[in-house]
Each structure stands twice: as structure tokens, then as C-alpha cells.
Protein backbone atom coordinates (compact mmCIF):
# COMPACT_ATOMS: atom_id res chain seq x y z
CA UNK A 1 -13.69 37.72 -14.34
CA UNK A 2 -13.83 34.39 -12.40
CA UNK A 3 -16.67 32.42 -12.01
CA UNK A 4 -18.71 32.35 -8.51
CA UNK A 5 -17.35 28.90 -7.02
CA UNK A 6 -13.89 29.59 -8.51
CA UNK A 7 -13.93 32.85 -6.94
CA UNK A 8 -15.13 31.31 -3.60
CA UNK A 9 -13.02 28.48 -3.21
CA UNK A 10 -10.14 30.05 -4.01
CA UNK A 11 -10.86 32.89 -1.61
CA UNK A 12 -11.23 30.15 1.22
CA UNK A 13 -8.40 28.32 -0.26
CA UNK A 14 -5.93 31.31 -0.15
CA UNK A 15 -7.83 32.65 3.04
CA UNK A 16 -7.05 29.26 4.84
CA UNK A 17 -3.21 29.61 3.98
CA UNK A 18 -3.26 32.82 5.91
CA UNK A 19 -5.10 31.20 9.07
CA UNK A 20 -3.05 28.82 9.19
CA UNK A 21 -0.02 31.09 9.60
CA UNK A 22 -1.82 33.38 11.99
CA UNK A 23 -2.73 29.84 14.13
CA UNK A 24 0.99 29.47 14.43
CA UNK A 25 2.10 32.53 15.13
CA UNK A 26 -0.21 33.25 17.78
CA UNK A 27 0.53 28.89 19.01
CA UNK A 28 4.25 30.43 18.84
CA UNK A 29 3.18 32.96 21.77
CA UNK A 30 3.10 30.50 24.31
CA UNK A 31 6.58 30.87 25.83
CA UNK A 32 5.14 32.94 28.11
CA UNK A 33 3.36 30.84 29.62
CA UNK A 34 5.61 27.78 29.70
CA UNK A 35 8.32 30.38 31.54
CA UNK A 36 5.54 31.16 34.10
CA UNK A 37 5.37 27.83 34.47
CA UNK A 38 9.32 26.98 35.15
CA UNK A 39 9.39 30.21 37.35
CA UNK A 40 6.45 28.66 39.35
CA UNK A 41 8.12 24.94 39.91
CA UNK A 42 11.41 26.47 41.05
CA UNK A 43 10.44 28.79 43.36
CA UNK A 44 8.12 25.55 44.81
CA UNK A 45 10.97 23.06 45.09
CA UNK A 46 14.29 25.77 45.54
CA UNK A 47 16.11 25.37 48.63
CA UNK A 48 14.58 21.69 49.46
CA UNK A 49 15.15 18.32 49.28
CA UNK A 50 12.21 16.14 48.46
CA UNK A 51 14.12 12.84 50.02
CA UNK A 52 14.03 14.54 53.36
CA UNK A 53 10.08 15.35 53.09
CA UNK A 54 7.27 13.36 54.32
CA UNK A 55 4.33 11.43 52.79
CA UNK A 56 2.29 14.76 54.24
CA UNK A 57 4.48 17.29 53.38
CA UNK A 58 4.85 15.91 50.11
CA UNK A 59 0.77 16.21 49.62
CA UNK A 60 0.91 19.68 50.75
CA UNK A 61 3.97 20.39 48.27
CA UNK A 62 1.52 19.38 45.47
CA UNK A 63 -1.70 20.70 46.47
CA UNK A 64 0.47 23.89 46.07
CA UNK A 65 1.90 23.14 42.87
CA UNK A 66 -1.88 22.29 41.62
CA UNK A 67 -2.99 25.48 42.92
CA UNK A 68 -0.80 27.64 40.92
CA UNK A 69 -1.21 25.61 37.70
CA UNK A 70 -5.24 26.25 37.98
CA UNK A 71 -4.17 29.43 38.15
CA UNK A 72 -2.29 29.51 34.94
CA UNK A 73 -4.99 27.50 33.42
CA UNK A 74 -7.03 29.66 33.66
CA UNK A 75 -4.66 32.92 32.57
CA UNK A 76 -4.21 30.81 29.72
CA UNK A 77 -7.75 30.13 28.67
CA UNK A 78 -8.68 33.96 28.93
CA UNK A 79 -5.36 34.08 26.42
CA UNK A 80 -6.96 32.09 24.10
CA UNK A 81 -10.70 33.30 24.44
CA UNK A 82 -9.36 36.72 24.09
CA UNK A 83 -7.81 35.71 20.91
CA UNK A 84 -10.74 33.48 19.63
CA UNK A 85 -12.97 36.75 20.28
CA UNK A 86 -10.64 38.78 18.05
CA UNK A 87 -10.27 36.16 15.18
CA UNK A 88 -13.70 35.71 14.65
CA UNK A 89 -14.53 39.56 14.56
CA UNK A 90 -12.42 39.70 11.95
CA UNK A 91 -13.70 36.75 9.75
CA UNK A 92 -17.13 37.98 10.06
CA UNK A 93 -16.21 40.72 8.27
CA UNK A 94 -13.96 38.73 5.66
CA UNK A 95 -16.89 36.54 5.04
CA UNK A 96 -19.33 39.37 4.51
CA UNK A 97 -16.74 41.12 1.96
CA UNK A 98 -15.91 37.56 0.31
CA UNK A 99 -19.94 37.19 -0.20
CA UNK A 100 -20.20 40.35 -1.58
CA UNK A 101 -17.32 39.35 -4.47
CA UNK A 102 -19.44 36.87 -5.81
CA UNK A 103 -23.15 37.90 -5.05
CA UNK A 104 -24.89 41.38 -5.37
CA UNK A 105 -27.05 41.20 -2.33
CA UNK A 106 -26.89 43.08 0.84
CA UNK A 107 -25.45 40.62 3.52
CA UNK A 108 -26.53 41.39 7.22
CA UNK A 109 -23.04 41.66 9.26
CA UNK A 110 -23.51 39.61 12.98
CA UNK A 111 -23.31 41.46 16.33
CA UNK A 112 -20.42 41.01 18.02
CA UNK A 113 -22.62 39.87 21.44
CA UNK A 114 -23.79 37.38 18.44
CA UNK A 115 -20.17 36.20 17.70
CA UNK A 116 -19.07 36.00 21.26
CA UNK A 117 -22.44 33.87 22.15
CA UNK A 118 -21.43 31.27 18.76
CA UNK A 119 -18.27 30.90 19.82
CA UNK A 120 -18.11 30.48 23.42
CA UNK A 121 -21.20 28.15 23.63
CA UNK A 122 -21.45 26.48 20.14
CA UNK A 123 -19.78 23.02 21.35
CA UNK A 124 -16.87 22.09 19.21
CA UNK A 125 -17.33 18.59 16.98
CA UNK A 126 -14.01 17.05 17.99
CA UNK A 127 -14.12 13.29 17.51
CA UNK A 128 -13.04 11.63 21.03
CA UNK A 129 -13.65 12.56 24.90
CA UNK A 130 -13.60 16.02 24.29
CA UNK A 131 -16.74 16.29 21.58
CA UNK A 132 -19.51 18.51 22.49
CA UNK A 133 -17.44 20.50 24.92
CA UNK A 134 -17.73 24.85 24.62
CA UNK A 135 -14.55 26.23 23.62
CA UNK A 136 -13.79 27.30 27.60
CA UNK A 137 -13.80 24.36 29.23
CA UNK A 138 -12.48 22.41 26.24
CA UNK A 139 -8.91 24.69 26.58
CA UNK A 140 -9.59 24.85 30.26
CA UNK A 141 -9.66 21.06 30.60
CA UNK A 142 -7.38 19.92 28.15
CA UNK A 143 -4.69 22.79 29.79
CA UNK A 144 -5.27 21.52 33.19
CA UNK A 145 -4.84 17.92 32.29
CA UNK A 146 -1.49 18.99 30.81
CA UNK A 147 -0.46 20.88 33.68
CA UNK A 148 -1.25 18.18 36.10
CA UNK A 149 2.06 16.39 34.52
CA UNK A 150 4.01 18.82 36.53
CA UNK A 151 2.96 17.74 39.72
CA UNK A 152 2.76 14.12 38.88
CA UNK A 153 6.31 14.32 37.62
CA UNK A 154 6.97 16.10 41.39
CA UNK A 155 5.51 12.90 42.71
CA UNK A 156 7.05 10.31 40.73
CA UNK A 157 10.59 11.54 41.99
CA UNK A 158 9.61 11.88 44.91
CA UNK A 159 8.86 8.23 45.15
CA UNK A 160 11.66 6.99 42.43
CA UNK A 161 14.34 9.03 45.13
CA UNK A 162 15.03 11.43 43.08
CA UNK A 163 17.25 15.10 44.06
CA UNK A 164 15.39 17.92 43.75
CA UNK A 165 17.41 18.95 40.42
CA UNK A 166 16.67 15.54 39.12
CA UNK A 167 12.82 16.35 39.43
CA UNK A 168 13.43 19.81 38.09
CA UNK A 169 15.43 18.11 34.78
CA UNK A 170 11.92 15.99 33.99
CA UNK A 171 9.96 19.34 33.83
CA UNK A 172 12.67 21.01 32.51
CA UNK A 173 14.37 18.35 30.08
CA UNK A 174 17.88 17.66 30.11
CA UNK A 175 20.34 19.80 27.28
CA UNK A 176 21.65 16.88 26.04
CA UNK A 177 18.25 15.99 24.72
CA UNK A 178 17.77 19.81 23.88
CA UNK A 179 15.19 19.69 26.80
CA UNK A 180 12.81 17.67 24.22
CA UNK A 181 12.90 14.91 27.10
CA UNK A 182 11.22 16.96 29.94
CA UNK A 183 7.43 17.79 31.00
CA UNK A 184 7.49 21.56 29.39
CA UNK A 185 8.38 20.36 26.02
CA UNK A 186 5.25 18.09 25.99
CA UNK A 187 3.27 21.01 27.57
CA UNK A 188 4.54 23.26 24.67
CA UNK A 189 3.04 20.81 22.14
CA UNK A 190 -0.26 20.72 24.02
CA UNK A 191 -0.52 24.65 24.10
CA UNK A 192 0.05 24.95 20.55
CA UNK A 193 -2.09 22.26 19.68
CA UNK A 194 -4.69 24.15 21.82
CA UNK A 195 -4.45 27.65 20.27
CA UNK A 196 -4.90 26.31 17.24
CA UNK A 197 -7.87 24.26 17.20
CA UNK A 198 -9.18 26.86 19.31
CA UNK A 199 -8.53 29.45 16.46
CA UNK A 200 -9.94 26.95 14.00
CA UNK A 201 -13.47 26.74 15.92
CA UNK A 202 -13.54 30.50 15.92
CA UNK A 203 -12.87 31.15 12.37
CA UNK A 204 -15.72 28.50 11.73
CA UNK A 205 -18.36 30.08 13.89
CA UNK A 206 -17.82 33.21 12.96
CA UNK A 207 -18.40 32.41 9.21
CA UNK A 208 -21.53 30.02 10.21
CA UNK A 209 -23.39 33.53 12.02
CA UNK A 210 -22.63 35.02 8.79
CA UNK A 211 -24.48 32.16 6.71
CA UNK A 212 -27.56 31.79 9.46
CA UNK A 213 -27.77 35.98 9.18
CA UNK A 214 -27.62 35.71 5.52
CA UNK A 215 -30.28 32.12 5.29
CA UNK A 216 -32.30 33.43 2.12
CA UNK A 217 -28.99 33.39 0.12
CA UNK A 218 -26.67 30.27 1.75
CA UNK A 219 -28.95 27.64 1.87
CA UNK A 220 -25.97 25.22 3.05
CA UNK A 221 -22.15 24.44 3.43
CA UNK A 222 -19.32 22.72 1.65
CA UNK A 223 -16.41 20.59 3.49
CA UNK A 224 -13.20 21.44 1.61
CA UNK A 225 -9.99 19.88 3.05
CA UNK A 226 -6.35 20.17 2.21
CA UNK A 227 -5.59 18.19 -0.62
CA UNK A 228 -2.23 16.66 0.61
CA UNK A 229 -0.52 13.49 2.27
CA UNK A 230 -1.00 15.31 5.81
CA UNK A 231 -4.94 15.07 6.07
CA UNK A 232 -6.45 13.10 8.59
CA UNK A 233 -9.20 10.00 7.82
CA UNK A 234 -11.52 12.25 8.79
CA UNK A 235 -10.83 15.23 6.48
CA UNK A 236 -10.21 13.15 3.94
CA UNK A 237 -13.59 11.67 3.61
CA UNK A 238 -15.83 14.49 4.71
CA UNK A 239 -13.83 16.66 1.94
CA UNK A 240 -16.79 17.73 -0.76
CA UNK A 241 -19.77 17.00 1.22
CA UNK A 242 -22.78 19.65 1.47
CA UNK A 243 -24.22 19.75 4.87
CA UNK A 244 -27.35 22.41 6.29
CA UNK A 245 -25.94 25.56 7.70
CA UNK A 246 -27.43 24.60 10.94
CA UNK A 247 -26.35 20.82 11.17
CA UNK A 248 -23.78 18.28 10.63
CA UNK A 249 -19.58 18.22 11.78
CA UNK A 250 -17.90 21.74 11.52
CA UNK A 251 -13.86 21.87 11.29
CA UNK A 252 -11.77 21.48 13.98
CA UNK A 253 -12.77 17.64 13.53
CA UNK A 254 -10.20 17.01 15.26
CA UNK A 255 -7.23 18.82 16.95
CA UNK A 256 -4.74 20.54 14.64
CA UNK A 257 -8.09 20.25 12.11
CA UNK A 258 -6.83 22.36 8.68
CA UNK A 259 -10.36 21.68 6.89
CA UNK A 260 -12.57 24.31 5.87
CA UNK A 261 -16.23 25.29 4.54
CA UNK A 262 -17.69 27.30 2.44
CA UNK A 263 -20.91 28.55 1.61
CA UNK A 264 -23.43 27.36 -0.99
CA UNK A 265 -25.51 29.66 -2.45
CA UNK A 266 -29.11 30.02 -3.29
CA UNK A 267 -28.90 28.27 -7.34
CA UNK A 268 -30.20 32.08 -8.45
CA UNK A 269 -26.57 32.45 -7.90
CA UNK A 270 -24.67 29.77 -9.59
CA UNK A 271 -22.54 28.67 -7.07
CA UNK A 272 -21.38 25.50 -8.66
CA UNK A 273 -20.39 26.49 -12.58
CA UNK A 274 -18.15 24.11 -14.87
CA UNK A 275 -14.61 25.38 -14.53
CA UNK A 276 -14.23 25.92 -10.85
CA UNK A 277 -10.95 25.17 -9.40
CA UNK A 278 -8.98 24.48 -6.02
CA UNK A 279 -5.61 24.27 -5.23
CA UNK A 280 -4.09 20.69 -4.31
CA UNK A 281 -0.47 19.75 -2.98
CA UNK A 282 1.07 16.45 -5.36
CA UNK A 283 4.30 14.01 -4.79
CA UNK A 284 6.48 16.61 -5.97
CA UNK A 285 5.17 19.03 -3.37
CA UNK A 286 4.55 21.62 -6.45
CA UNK A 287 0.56 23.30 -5.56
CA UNK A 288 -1.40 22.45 -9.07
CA UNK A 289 -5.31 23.24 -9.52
CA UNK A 290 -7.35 20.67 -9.89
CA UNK A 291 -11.30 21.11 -10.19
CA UNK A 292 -13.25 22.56 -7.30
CA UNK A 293 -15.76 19.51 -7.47
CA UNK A 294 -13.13 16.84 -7.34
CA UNK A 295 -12.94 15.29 -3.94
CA UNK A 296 -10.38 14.16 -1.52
CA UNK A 297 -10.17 10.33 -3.00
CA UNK A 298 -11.40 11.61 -6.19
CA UNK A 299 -7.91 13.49 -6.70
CA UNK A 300 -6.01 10.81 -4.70
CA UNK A 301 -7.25 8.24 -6.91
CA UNK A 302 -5.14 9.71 -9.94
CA UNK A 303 -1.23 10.14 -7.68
CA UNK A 304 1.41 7.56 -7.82
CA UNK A 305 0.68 4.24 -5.81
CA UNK A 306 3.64 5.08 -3.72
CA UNK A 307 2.13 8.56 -2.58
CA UNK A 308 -1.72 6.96 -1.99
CA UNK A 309 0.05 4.14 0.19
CA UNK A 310 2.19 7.48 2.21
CA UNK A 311 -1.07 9.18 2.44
CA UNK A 312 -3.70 6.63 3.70
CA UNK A 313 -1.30 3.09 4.26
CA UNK A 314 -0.62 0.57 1.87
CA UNK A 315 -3.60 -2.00 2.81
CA UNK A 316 -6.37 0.74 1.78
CA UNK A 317 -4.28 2.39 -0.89
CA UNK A 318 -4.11 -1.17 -2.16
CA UNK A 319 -7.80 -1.18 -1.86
CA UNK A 320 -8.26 2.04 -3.73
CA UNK A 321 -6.35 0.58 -6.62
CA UNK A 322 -7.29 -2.81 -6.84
CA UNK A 323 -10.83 -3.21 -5.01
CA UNK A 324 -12.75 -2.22 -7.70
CA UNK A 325 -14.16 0.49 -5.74
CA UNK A 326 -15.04 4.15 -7.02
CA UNK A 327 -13.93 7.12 -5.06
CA UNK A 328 -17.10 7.97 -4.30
CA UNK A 329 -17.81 4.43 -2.58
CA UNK A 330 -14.55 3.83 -1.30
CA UNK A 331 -15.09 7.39 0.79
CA UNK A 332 -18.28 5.99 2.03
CA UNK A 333 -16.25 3.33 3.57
CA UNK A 334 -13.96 5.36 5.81
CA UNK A 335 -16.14 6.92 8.32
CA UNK A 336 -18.87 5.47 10.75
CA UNK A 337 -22.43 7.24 11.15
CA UNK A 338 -20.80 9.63 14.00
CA UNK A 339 -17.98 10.15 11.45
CA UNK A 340 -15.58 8.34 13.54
CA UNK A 341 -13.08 6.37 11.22
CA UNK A 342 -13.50 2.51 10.94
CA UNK A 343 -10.94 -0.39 10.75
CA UNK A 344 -9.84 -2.56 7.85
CA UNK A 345 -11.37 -5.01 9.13
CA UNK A 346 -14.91 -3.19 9.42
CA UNK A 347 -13.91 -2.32 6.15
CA UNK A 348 -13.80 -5.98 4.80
CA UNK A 349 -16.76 -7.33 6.48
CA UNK A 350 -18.77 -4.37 4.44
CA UNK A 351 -17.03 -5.41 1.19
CA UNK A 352 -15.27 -8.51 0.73
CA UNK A 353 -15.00 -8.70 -2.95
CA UNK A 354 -13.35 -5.34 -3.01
CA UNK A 355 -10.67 -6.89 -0.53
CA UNK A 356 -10.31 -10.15 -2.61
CA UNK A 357 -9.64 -8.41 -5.45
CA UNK A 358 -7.11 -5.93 -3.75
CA UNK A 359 -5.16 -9.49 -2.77
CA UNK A 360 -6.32 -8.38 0.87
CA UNK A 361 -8.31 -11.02 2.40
């Protein structure tokens, strides 16, 4: 029978595979609302001929437009709370059942008022503008700001001289570019990119209620990230660290976030036992298992020079291999005290040797 950690990492490992492909199939959803959107523009603009309209008109034109793309922001923010609210009912109970696998306690199961409460007002940790936000008005805001390209697209025709087909081809996109050229291809990317970190957030918070329910036996949380080429500076550094179950960053870190966490358990319970493993994602794209306490730059440190320079660039894989630098202080390096990432050249002025000796300075 597996060990504890072993049998909770690879639960979240394998568990995270499956949320990912349930964060694009419900992403994939949103054709919907991009047709609601093209059905909207044309029945605004058919029949008329912006060059004929004045400066007023025009205004009144787009205060229309606006108006029906609030309202579609907002249809589409109910989408994804709806969807948020039934993610995280169902990873509450996951979480409770994965517990129970490794642990022979009696885990208390959150209310769902207590899910819908973590997850609507529990602000997401994105990095950037958007950090700190509740999970409404972060899909709200970020939906509306990509809808407002429709009517600035409207207005830069108008003003450019464009036909009213020509400003319906930069919402639509033209077929020779297979329509990747036009405003509802970049609004496609932005919905996804919303449902999933949405998702993400849920899944998270659901899991943390579990952990705060259950305090006497988690008594904190582990960052695991994808072990890959794909993971962001962010990910990549935070991956291994232990933070309290009631502070520090929580995944999505950033849109499109793939990171995890996992509980840690009271020591009565041996979270952490020699022979623990997680899953990790080489050069020759073949998944091998590597050990669970092995971090991101830990495992990197040990790939081919060509796949650490594909992964994090060639100056700081150069660095990595060269400096002089151990993983564990060359992680330390890549993140600022709000966990933002820092230059190279932030880099150097912490640790100059490392850079002479990398042939960097």
C-alpha cells in the first residue's frame, strides 16, 4: 500500500490532470457567447453606413453597442459563477474522500453557504492589476474590458472611413486569416483564459474550507507545480514551499495558473515519508517520477542545458549551470517579497560572483 505523501501527491497530481481537462472543456463552451456577441454587432450596424453618420450619432451607435455588451458581461459572469459554484462542491467532497485515503480521522465536510462565501469573496492572488479582486468582479471586469474592443473597433472605422462590412471584418476577422485577425478571436482567448483561472480559484478554495474545517489535522499547505518547460517564473519558484492554511499566495498566480496544493498533515500522520513520488514531464516529453520532495529547479537542475535554456532562457539557465548557485538559492533569486518575478539584472546586483562565473557580467 502506498505511503501517505505518495498517496497524496499523486492523488493531486492525477486529480490536477483531470481539472485541467474539465477547465477546457467548460473554456470550450464559450461559443455561445462569442455568437451572441456577432448576432448583437450585426443587428447594430445592418442596413447602415457609418460614413454617412455623424460625430453624435456615432456616440449614440456606441453607447448602444456598450449597453448590450454589459449585458453579456454580465450573462457571462453568472456562466462562470454558476460553474465555479459547481466545481468547488464537487472538490470539497474529493478532498474529504482523498483525506480519508491517507488518514483515519473523521474530516468535517464544509457547507455549501461556506463554499459559496470562500469562493465568491476570498480575493484571488493574481500577480498584476487584477490582485486582490473577488472572483465576480475579477471575470466581470476583465470581460467588460474585452468587450469594450468591439465598440472601439466600431469607432476606429468609423474614423479610419471604413464600410460598414469593413468594420464588421475587424470583429469578425477576415477568412483568409481564418478570422484569427478580427476582435472575436481575441475575445475567444480572453473567455477561455477567464473560465479557467476562474475554475482554478474555485478548485483552490474549495480544498482550503476543507483544510480550515479539518485545522487539528492540516496544520499547513504545499505548492506543487507542473514539472515541465510550460511553467511560469512564478510556479516555478513557489513549487515545494509550505505555507499556513490561512496565509500566503494560492494558485491561480496568475492567469492560465496550472499549480496546485496540497495538504500537510499533523506529523502523527507522516505526511512526508522517504519514497514519495510525483510525476514530472522531461525533453523527450515521456512523464517519469521523480521524488515528491524534489523541487521545481531541484529537478530542472539535472535536464539537458538545451531544455533548462527552453524552459527559463539561456542567461539564467546559464546561471543555473555555471553560477555556482544551488537550487535551493538560485529559487530564492527569482521572486521579489510580493512574489512578483525580478530581472537579471536585480538578479546580478544580489549576486555578482554567481554571474561572473556564469560568463554573465
Amino acid at each position: 500500500m502506498a505511503t501517505a505523501p505518495e498517496e497524496l501527491i499523486n492523488i493531486a497530481t492525477r486529480h490536477q490532470v483531470y481539472l485541467e481537462r474539465l477547465k477546457t472543456g467548460e473554456a470550450n463552451k464559450v461559443g455561445d457567447f462569442l455568437k451572441k456577441i456577432d448576432q448583437s454587432v450585426t443587428a447594430r450596424l445592418a442596413n447602415r453606413d457609418l460614413t454617412e453618420f455623424s460625430r453624435d450619432r456615432l456616440n449614440q451607435l456606441l453607447i448602444s453597442v456598450q449597453s448590450d455588451m454589459a449585458i453579456l458581461a454580465q450573462e457571462f459572469t453568472d456562466t462562470v459563477a454558476a460553474q465555479s459554484i459547481d466545481l468547488a462542491d464537487y472538490e470539497s467532497g474529493f478532498e474529504v474522500r482523498s483525506l480519508g485515503q491517507v488518514a483515519a480521522a473523521d474530516f468535517v465536510v464544509p457547507t455549501a453557504a461556506s463554499l459559496q462565501f470562500a469562493v465568491f469573496n476570498n480575493p484571488l492572488t493574481i500577480l498584476g492589476a487584477d490582485n486582490g479582486k473577488m472572483l465576480k468582479p475579477f471575470v466581470k471586469g476583465l470581460t467588460q474590458r474585452t468587450l469594450d474592443r468591439v465598440s472601439g473597433a466600431i469607432s476606429a472605422g468609423y474614423y479610419e472611413g471604413q464600410t460598414t462590412n469593413q468594420i464588421l471584418q475587424a470583429v469578425r476577422g477576415t477568412r483568409a486569416n481564418q478570422f484569427t485577425d478580427g476582435v472575436l478571436f481575441q475575445m475567444n482567448n480572453a473567455a477561455k483564459t477567464i473560465t479557467r483561472t476562474a475554475l482554478q480559484h474555485a478548485a483552490v478554495q474549495s480544498r482550503e474550507q476543507v483544510w480550515q474545517n479539518n485545522a487539528d489535522i492540516v496544520k499547513a499547505v504545499k505548492w506543487v507545480s507542473t514539472l515541465d518547460s510550460r511553467t511560469s517564473p512564478q510556479c516555478r519558484t513557489l513549487d515545494g514551499q509550505q505555507f499556513p492554511i490561512d496565509k500566503g499566495p494560492r494558485p491561480p498566480i496568475h492567469p492560465n495558473c496550472r499549480s496546485t496544493i496540497v495538504a500537510v498533515l499533523d506529523d502523527r500522520f507522516s505526511f512526508l515519508r522517504e519514497g514519495a513520488t510525483r510525476s514530472a514531464r522531461g525533453p523527450n516529453g515521456k512523464v517519469v517520477s521523480v521524488p515528491a520532495d524534489q523541487t521545481y529547479y531541484g529537478w530542472l537542475k539535472k535536464q539537458p542545458a538545451a531544455f533548462q535554456d527552453t524552459a527559463i532562457g539561456k542567461k539564467r539557465g546559464a546561471l543555473l549551470r555555471r553560477g555556482g548557485l544551488t537550487s535551493e538559492k538560485f529559487t530564492k533569486l527569482q521572486l521579489g517579497k510580493n512574489f512578483e518575478p525580478i530581472t537579471l539584472e536585480e538578479m546580478q546586483k544580489l549576486e555578482p560572483v554567481a554571474f561572473e562565473k556564469a560568463g554573465l557580467d
